[in-house]
N, C-alpha and C. Protein backbone atom coordinates (compact mmCIF):
# COMPACT_ATOMS: atom_id res chain seq x y z
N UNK A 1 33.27 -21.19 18.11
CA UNK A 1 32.79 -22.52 18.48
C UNK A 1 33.19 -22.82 19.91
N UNK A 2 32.91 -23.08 20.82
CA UNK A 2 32.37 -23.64 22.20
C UNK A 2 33.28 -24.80 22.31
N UNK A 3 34.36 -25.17 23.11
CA UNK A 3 35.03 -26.03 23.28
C UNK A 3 34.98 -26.56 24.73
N UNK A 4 34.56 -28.05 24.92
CA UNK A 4 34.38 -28.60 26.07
C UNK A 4 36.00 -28.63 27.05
N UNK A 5 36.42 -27.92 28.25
CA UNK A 5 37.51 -27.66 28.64
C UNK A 5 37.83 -29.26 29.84
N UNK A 6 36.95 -29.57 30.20
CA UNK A 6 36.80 -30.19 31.46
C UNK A 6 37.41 -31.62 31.17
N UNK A 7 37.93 -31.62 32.44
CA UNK A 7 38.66 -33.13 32.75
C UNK A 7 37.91 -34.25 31.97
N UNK A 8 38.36 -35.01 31.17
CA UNK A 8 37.47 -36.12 30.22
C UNK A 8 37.38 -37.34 31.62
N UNK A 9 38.42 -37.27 32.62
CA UNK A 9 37.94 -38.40 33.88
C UNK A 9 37.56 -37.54 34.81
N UNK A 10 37.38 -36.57 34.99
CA UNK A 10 36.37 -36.00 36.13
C UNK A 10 34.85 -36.36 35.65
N UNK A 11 34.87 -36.03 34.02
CA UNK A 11 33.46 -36.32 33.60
C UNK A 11 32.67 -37.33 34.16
N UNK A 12 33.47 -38.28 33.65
CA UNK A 12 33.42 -40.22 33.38
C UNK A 12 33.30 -40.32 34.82
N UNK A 13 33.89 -39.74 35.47
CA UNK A 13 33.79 -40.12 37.26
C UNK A 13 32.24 -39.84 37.41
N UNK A 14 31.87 -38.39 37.26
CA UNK A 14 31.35 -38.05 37.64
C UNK A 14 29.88 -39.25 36.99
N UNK A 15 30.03 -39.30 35.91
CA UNK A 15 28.50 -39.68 35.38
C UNK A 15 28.57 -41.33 35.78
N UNK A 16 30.11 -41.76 36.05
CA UNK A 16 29.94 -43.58 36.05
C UNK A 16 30.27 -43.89 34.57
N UNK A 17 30.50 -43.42 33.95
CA UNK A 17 30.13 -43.85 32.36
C UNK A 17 31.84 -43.90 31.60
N UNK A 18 32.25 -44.38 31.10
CA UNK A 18 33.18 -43.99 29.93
C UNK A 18 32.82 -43.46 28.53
N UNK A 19 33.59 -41.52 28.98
CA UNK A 19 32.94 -41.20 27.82
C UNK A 19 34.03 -40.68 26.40
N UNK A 20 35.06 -42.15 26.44
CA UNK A 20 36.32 -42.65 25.72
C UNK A 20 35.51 -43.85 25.08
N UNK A 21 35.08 -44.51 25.87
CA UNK A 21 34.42 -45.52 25.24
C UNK A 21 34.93 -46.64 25.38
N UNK A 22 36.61 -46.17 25.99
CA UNK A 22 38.01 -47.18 25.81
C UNK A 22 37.81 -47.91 27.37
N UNK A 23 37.52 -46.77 28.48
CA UNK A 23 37.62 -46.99 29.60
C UNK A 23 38.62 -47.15 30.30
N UNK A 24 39.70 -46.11 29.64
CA UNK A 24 41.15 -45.31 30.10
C UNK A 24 40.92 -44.85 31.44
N UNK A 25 39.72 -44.29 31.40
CA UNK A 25 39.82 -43.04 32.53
C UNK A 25 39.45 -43.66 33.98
N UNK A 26 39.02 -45.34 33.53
CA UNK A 26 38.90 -45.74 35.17
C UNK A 26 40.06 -47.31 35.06
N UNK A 27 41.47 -46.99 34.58
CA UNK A 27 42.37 -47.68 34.59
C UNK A 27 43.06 -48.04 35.47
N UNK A 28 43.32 -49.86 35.78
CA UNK A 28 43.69 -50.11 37.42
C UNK A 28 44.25 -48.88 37.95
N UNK A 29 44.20 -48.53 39.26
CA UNK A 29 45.01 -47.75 39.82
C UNK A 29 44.77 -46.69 39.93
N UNK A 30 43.52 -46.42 38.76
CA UNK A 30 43.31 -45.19 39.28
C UNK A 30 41.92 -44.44 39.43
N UNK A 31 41.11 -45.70 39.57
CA UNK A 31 39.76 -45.73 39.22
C UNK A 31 39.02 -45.18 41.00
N UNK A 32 38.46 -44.74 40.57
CA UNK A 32 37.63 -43.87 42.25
C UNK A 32 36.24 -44.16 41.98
N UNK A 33 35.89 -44.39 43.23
CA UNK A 33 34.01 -45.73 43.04
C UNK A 33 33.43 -44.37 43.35
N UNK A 34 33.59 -43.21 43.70
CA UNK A 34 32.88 -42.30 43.63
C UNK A 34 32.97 -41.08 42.69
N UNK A 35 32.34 -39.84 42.69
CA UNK A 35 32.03 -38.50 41.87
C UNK A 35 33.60 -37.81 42.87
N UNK A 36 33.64 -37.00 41.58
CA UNK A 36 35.01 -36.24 41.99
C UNK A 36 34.31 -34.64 42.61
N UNK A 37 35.65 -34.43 43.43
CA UNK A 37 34.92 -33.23 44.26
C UNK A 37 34.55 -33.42 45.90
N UNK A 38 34.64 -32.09 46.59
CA UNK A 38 34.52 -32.24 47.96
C UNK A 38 33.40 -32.83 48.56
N UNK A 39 32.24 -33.69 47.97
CA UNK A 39 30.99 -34.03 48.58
C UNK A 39 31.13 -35.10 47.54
N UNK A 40 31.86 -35.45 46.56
CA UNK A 40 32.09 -36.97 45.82
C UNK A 40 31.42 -37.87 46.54
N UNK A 41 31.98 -38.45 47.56
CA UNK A 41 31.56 -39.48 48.53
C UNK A 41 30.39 -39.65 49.05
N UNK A 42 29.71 -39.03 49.34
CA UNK A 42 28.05 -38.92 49.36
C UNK A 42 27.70 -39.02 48.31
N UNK A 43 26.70 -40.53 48.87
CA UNK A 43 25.78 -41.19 48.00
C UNK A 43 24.45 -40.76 48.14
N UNK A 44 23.46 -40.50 46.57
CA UNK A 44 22.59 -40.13 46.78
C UNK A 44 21.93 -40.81 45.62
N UNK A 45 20.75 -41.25 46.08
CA UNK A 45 19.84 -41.92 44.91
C UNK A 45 19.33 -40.15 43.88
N UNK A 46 19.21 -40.25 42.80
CA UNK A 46 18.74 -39.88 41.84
C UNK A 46 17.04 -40.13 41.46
N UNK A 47 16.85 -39.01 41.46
CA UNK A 47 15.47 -39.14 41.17
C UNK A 47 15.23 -38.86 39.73
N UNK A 48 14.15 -39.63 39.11
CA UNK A 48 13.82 -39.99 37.70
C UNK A 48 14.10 -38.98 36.50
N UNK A 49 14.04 -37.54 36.93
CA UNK A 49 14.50 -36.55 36.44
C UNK A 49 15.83 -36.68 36.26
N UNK A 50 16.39 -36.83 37.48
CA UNK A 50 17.86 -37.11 37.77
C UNK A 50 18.40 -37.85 36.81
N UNK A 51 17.90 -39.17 36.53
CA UNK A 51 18.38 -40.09 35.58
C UNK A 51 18.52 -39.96 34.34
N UNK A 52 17.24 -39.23 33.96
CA UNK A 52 17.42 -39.01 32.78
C UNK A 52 18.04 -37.70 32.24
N UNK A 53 18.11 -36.77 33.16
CA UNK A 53 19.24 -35.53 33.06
C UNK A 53 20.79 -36.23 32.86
N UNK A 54 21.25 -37.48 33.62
CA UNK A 54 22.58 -38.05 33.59
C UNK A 54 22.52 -38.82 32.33
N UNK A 55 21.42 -39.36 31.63
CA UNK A 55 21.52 -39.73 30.67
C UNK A 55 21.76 -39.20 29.55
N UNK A 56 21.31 -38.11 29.46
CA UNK A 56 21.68 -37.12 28.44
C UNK A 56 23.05 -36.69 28.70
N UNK A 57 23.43 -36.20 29.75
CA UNK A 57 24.73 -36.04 29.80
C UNK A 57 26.25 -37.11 29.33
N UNK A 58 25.89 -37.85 29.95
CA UNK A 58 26.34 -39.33 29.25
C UNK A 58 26.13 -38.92 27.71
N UNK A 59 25.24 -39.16 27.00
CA UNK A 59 25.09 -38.91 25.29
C UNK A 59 26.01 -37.90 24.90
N UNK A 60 25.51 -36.98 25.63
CA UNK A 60 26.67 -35.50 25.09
C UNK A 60 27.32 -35.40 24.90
N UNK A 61 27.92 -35.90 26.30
CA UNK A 61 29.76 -35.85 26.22
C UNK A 61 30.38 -36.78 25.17
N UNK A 62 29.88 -38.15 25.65
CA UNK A 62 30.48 -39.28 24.44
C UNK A 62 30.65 -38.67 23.40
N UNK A 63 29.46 -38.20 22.72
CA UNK A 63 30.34 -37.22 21.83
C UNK A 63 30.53 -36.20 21.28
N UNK A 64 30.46 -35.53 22.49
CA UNK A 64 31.63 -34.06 22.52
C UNK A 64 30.58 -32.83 21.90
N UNK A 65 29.55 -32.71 21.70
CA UNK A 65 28.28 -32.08 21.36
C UNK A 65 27.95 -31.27 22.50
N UNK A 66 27.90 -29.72 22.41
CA UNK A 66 27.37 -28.71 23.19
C UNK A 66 26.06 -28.73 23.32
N UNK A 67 25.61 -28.31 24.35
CA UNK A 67 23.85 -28.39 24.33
C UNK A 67 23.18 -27.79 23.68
N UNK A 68 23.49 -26.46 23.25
CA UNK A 68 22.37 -26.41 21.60
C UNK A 68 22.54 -27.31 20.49
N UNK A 69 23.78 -27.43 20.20
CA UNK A 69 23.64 -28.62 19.06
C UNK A 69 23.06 -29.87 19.65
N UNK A 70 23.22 -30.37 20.63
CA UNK A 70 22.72 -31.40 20.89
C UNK A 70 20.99 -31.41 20.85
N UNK A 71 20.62 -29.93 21.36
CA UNK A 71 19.00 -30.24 21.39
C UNK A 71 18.67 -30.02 19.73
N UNK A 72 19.32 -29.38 18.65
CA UNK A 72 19.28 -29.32 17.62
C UNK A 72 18.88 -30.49 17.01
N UNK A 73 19.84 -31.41 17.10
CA UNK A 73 19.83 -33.04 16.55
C UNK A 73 19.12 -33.25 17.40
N UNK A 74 18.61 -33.45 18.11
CA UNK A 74 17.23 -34.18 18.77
C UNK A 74 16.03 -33.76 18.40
N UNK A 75 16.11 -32.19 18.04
CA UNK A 75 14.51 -31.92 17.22
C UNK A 75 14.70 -32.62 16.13
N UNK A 76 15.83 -32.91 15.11
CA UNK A 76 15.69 -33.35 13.76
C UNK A 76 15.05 -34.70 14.02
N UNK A 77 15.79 -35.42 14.29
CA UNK A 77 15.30 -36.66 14.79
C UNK A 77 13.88 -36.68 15.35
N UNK A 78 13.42 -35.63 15.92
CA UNK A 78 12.53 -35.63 16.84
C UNK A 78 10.98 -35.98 15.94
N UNK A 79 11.44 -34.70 14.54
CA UNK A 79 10.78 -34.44 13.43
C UNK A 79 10.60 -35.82 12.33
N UNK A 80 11.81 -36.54 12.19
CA UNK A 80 11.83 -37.43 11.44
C UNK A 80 11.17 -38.65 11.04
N UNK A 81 11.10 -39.10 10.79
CA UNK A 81 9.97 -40.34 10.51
C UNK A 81 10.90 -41.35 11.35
N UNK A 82 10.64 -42.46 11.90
CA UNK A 82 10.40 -43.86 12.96
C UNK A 82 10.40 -43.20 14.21
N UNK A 83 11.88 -44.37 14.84
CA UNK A 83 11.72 -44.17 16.37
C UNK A 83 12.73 -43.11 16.75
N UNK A 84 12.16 -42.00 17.36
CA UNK A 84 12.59 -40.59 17.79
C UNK A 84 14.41 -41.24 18.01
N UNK A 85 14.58 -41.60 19.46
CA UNK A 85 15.97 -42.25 20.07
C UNK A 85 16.48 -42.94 19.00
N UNK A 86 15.93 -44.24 18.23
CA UNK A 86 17.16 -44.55 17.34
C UNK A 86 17.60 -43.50 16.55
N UNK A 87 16.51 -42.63 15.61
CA UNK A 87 16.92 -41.51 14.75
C UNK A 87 17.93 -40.68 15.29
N UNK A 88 18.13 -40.21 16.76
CA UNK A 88 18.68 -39.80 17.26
C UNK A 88 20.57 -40.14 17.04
N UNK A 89 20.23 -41.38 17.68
CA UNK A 89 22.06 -41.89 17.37
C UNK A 89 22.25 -42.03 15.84
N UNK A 90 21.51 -42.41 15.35
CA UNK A 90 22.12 -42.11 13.73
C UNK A 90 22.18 -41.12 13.42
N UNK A 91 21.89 -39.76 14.17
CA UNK A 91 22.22 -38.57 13.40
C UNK A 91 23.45 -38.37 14.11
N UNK A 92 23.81 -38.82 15.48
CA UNK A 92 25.01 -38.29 15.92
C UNK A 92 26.25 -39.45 15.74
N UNK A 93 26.26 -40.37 15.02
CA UNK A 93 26.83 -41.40 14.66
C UNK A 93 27.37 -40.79 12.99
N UNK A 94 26.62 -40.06 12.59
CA UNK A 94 27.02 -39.47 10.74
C UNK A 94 27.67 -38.36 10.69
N UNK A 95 27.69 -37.66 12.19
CA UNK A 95 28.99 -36.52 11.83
C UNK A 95 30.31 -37.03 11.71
N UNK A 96 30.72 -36.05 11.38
CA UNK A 96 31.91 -36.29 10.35
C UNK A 96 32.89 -36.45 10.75
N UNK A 97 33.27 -35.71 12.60
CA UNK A 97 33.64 -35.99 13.50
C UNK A 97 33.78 -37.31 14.17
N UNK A 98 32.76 -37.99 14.12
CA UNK A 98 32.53 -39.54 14.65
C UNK A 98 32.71 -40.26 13.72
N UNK A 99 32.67 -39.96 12.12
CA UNK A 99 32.63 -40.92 11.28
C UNK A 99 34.39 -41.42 11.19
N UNK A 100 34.89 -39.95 11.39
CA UNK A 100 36.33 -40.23 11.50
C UNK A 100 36.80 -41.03 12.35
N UNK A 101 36.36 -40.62 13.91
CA UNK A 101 36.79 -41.28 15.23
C UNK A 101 36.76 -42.65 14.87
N UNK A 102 35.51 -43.50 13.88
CA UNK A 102 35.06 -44.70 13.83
C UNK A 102 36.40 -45.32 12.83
N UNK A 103 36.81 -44.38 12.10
CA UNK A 103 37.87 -45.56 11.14
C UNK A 103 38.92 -45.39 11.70
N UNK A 104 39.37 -44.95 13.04
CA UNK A 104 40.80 -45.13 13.62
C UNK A 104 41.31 -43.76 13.55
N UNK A 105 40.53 -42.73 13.55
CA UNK A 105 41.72 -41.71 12.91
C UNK A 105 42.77 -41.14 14.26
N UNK A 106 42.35 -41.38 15.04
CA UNK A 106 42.78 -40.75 16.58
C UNK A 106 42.06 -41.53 17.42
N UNK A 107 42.60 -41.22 18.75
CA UNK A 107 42.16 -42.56 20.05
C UNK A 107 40.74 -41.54 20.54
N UNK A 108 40.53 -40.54 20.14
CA UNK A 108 39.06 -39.66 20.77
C UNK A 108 38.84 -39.14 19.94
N UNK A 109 37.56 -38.29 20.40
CA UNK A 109 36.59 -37.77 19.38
C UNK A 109 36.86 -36.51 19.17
N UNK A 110 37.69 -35.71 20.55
CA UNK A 110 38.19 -34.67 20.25
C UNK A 110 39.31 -34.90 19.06
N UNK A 111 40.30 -35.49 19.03
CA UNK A 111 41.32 -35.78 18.63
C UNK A 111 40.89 -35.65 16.87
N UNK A 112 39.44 -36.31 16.74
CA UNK A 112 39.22 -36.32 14.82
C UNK A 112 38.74 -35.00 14.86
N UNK A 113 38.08 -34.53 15.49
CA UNK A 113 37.50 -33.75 16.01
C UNK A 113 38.69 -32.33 15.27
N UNK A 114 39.68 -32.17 16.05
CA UNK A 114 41.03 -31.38 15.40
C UNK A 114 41.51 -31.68 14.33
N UNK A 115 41.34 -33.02 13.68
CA UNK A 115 41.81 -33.31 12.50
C UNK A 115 41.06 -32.62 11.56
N UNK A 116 39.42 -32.92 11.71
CA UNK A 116 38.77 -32.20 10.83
C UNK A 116 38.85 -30.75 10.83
N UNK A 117 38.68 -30.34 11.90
CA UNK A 117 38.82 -28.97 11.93
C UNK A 117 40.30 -28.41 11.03
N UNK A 118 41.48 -28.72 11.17
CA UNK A 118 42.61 -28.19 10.43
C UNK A 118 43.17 -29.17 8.73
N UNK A 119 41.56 -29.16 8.24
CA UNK A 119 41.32 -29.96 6.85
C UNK A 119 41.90 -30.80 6.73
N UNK A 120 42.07 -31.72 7.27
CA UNK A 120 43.15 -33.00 7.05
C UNK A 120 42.03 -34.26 6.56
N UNK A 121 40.73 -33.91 6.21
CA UNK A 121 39.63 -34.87 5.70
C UNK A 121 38.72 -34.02 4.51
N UNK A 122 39.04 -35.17 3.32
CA UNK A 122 38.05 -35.17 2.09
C UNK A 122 36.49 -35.83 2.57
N UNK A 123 35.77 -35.67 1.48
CA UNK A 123 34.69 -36.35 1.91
C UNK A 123 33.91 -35.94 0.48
N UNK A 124 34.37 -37.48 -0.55
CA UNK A 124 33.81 -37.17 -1.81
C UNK A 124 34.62 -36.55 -2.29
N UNK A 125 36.16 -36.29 -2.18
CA UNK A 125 36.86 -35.70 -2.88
C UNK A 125 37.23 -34.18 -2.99
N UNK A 126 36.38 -33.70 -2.03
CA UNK A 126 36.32 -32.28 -1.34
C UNK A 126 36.55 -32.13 0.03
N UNK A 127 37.81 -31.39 0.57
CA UNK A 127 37.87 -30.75 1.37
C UNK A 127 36.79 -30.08 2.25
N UNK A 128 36.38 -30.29 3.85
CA UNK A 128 35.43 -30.27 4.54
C UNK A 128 35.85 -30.36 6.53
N UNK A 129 35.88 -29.09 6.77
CA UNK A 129 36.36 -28.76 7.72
C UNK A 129 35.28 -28.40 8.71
N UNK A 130 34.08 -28.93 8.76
CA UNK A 130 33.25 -28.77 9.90
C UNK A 130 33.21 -30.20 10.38
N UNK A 131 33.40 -30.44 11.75
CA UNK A 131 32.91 -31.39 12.51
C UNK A 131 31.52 -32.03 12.78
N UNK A 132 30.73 -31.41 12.51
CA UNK A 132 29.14 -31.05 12.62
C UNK A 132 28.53 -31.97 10.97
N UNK A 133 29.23 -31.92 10.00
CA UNK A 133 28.75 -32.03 8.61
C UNK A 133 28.48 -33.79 8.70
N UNK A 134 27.26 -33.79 8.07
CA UNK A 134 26.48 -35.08 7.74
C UNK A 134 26.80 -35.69 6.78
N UNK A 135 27.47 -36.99 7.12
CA UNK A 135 27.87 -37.69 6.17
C UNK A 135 26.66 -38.52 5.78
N UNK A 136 26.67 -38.75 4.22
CA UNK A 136 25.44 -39.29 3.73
C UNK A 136 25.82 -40.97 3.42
N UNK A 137 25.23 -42.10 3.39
CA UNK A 137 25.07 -43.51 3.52
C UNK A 137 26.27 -42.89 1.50
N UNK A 138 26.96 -43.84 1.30
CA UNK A 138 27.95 -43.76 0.14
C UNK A 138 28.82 -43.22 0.18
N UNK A 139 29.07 -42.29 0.78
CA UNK A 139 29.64 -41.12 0.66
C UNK A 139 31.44 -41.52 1.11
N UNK A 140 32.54 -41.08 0.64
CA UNK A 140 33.90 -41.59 0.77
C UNK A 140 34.57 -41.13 1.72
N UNK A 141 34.98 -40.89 2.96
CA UNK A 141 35.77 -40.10 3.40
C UNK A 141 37.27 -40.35 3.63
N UNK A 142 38.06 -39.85 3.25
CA UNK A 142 39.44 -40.02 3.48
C UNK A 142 40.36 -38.89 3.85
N UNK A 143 41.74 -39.18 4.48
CA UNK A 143 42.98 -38.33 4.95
C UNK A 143 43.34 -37.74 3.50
N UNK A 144 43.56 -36.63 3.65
CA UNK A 144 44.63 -35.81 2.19
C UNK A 144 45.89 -36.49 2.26
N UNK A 145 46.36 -36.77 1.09
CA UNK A 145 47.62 -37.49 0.76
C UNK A 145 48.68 -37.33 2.05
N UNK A 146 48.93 -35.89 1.85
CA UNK A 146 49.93 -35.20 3.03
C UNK A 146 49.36 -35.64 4.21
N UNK A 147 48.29 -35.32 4.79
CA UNK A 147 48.12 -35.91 6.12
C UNK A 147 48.26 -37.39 6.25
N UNK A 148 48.24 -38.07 5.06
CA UNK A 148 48.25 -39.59 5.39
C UNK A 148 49.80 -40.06 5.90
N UNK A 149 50.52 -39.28 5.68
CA UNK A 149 52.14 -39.00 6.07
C UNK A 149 52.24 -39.24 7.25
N UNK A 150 51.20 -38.80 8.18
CA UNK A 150 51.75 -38.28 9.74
C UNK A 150 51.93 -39.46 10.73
N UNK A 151 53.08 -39.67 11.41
CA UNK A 151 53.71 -40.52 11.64
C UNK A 151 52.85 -40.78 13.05
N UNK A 152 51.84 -39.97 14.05
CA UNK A 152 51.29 -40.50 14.72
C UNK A 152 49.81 -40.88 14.24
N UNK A 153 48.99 -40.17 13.38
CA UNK A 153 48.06 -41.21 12.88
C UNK A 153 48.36 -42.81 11.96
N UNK A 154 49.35 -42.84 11.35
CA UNK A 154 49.96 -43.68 10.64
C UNK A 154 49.87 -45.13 11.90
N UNK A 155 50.42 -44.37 12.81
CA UNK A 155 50.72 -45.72 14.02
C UNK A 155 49.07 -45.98 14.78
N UNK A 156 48.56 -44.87 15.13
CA UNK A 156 46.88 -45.40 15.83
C UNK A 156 46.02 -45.84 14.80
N UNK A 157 46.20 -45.46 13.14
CA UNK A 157 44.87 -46.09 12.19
C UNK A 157 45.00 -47.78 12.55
N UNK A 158 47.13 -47.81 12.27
CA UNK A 158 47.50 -49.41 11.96
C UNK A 158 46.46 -50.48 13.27
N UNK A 159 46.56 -49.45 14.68
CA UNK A 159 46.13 -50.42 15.54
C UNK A 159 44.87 -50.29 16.23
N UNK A 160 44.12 -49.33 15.30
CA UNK A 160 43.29 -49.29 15.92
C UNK A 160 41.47 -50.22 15.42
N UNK A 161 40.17 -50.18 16.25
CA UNK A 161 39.73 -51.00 15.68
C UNK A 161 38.52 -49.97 14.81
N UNK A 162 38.15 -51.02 13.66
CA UNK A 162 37.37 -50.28 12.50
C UNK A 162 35.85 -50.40 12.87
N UNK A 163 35.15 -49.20 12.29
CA UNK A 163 33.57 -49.96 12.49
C UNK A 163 32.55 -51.08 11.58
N UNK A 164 32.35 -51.78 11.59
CA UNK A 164 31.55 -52.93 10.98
C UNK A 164 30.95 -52.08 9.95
N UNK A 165 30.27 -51.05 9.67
CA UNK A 165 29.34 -50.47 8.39
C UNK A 165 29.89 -49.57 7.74
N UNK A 166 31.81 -49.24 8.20
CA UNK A 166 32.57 -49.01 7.29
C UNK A 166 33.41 -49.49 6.51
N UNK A 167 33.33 -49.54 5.14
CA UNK A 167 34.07 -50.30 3.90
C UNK A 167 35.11 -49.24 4.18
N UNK A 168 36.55 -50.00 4.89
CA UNK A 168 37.58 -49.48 5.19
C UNK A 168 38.36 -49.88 3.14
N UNK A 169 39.26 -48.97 3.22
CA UNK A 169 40.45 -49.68 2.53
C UNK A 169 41.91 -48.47 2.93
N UNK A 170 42.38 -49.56 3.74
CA UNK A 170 43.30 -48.92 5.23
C UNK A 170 44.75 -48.68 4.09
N UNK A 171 44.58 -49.49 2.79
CA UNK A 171 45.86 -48.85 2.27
C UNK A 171 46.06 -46.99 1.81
N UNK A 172 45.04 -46.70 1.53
CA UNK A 172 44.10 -44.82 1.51
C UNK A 172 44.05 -44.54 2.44
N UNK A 173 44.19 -45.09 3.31
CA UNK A 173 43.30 -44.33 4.50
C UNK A 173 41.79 -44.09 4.70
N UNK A 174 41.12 -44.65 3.48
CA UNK A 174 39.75 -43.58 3.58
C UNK A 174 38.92 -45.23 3.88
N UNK A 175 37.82 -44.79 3.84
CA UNK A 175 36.10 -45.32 3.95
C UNK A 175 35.21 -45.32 3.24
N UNK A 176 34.06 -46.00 3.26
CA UNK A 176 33.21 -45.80 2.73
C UNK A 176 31.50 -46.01 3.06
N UNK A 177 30.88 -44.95 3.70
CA UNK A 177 30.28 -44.47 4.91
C UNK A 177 29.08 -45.75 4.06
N UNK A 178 28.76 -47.06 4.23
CA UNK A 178 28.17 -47.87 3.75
C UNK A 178 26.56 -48.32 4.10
N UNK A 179 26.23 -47.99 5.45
CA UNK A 179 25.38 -48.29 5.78
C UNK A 179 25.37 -47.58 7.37
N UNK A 180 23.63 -47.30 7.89
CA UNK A 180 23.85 -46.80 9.20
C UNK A 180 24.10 -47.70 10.28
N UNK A 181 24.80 -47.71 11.66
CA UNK A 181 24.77 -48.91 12.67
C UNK A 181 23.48 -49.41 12.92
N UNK A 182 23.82 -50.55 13.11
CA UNK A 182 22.34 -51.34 14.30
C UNK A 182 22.49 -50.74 15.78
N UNK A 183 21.46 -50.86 16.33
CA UNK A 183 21.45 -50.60 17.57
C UNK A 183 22.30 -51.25 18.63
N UNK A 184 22.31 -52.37 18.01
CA UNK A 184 23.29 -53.79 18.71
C UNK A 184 25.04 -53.17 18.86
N UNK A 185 25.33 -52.49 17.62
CA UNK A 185 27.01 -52.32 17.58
C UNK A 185 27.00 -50.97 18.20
N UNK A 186 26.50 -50.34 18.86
CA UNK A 186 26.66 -49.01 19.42
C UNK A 186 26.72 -49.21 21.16
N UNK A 187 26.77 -48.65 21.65
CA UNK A 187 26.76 -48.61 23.12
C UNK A 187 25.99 -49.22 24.00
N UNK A 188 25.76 -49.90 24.86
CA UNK A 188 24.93 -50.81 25.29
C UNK A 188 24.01 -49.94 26.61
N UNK A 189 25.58 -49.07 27.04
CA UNK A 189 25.24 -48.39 28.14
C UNK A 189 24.06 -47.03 28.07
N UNK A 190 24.27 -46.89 26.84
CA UNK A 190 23.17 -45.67 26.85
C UNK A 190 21.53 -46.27 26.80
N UNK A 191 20.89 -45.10 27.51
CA UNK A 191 19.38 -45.77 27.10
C UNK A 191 19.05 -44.52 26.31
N UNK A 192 18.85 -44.27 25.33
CA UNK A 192 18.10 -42.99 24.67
C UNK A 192 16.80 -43.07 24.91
N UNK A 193 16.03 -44.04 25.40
CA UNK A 193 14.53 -43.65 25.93
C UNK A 193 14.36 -42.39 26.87
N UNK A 194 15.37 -43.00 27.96
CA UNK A 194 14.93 -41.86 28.51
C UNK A 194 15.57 -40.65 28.38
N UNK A 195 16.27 -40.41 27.21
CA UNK A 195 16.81 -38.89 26.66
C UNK A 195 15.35 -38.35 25.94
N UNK A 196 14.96 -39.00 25.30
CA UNK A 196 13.64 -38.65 24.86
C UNK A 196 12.44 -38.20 26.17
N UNK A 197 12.36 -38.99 26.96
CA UNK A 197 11.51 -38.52 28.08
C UNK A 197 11.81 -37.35 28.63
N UNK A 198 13.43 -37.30 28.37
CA UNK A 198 14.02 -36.02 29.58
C UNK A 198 13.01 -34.58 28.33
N UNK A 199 13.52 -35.00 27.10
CA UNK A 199 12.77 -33.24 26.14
C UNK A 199 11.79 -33.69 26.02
N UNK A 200 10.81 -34.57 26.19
CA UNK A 200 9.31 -34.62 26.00
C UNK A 200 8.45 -34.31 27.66
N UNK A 201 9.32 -33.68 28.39
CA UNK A 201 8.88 -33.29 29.84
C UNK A 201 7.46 -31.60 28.92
């Protein structure tokens, strides 16, 4: 599996975007109005291609999706019945990876991201160690007893914030994957139109 190595604030520099979501990476003091790198400072308008190439990039990274999988979930969606772009974030909003990130499990996506990967998440009462796996609208996910132990998730679930279409019950640890987001509670900053324009070239 393909692991993204690169600075998570070189990224965010680079695209303008927070792709924490938290907006750590442009924290007083240390925030730079330009792209990182020896030609950073040169400003250059973007041409329409351009935009929507950064737009996709932006999507990606947020969350943490290599570019075949990413064009993967965009044919599904692509295939699916309504609107191509919303189908889109609801498919990358139901991995199992993000479903975690969403109930507090760690401050990033890498971070659930490792959790899942070294089985520390049920889902329905079964053990499930791909990051990638589609959680279905009902479906339960929770920490294994033992992992619910661990004294640094224990402290980020307590403070961290929950998502609206998950039926938390924070004394388990687990969820209950209830309904898909609205468009409204997701990112404001992304436009998935033109991620769609960029693969319908």
């Amino acid at each position: 599996m393909s692991r993204e190595r690169k600075s998570v604030t070189k990224i965010s520099r680079r695209l303008g975007f927070s792709i924490l979501e938290s907006g750590k990476e442009f924290a007083k003091g240390k925030k730079r109005t330009y792209a990182p790198g020896q030609h950073g400072q040169r400003r250059r308008k973007l041409s329409g291609f351009g935009l929507q190439l950064s737009e996709k990039q932006k999507l990606r990274h947020l969350y943490g999706v290599n570019e075949k999988q990413f064009r993967n979930i965009f044919d599904k969606a692509d295939n699916a019945k309504g609107v191509t772009g919303l189908n889109f974030l609801m498919l990358l909003e139901s991995r199992l990876d993000n479903v975690a990130f969403r109930m507090g499990l760690a401050p990033t996506r890498r971070g659930t991201r490792q959790i899942v990967n070294h089985g520390h998440i049920l889902v329905n009462g079964k053990k499930v160690n791909i990051p990638s796996y589609k959680v279905n609208i009902g479906d339960k996910i929770e920490l294994k007893e033992k992992s619910s132990k661990n004294k640094t998730i224990i402290e980020f679930f307590a403070s961290s914030n929950k998502a609206a279409w998950l039926e938390m019950d924070e004394k388990h640890f687990s969820a209950i994957f209830s309904r898909l987001p609205r468009r409204d509670e997701l990112n404001p900053q992304i436009n998935e139109d033109m991620i769609v324009e960029f693969y319908s070239r």
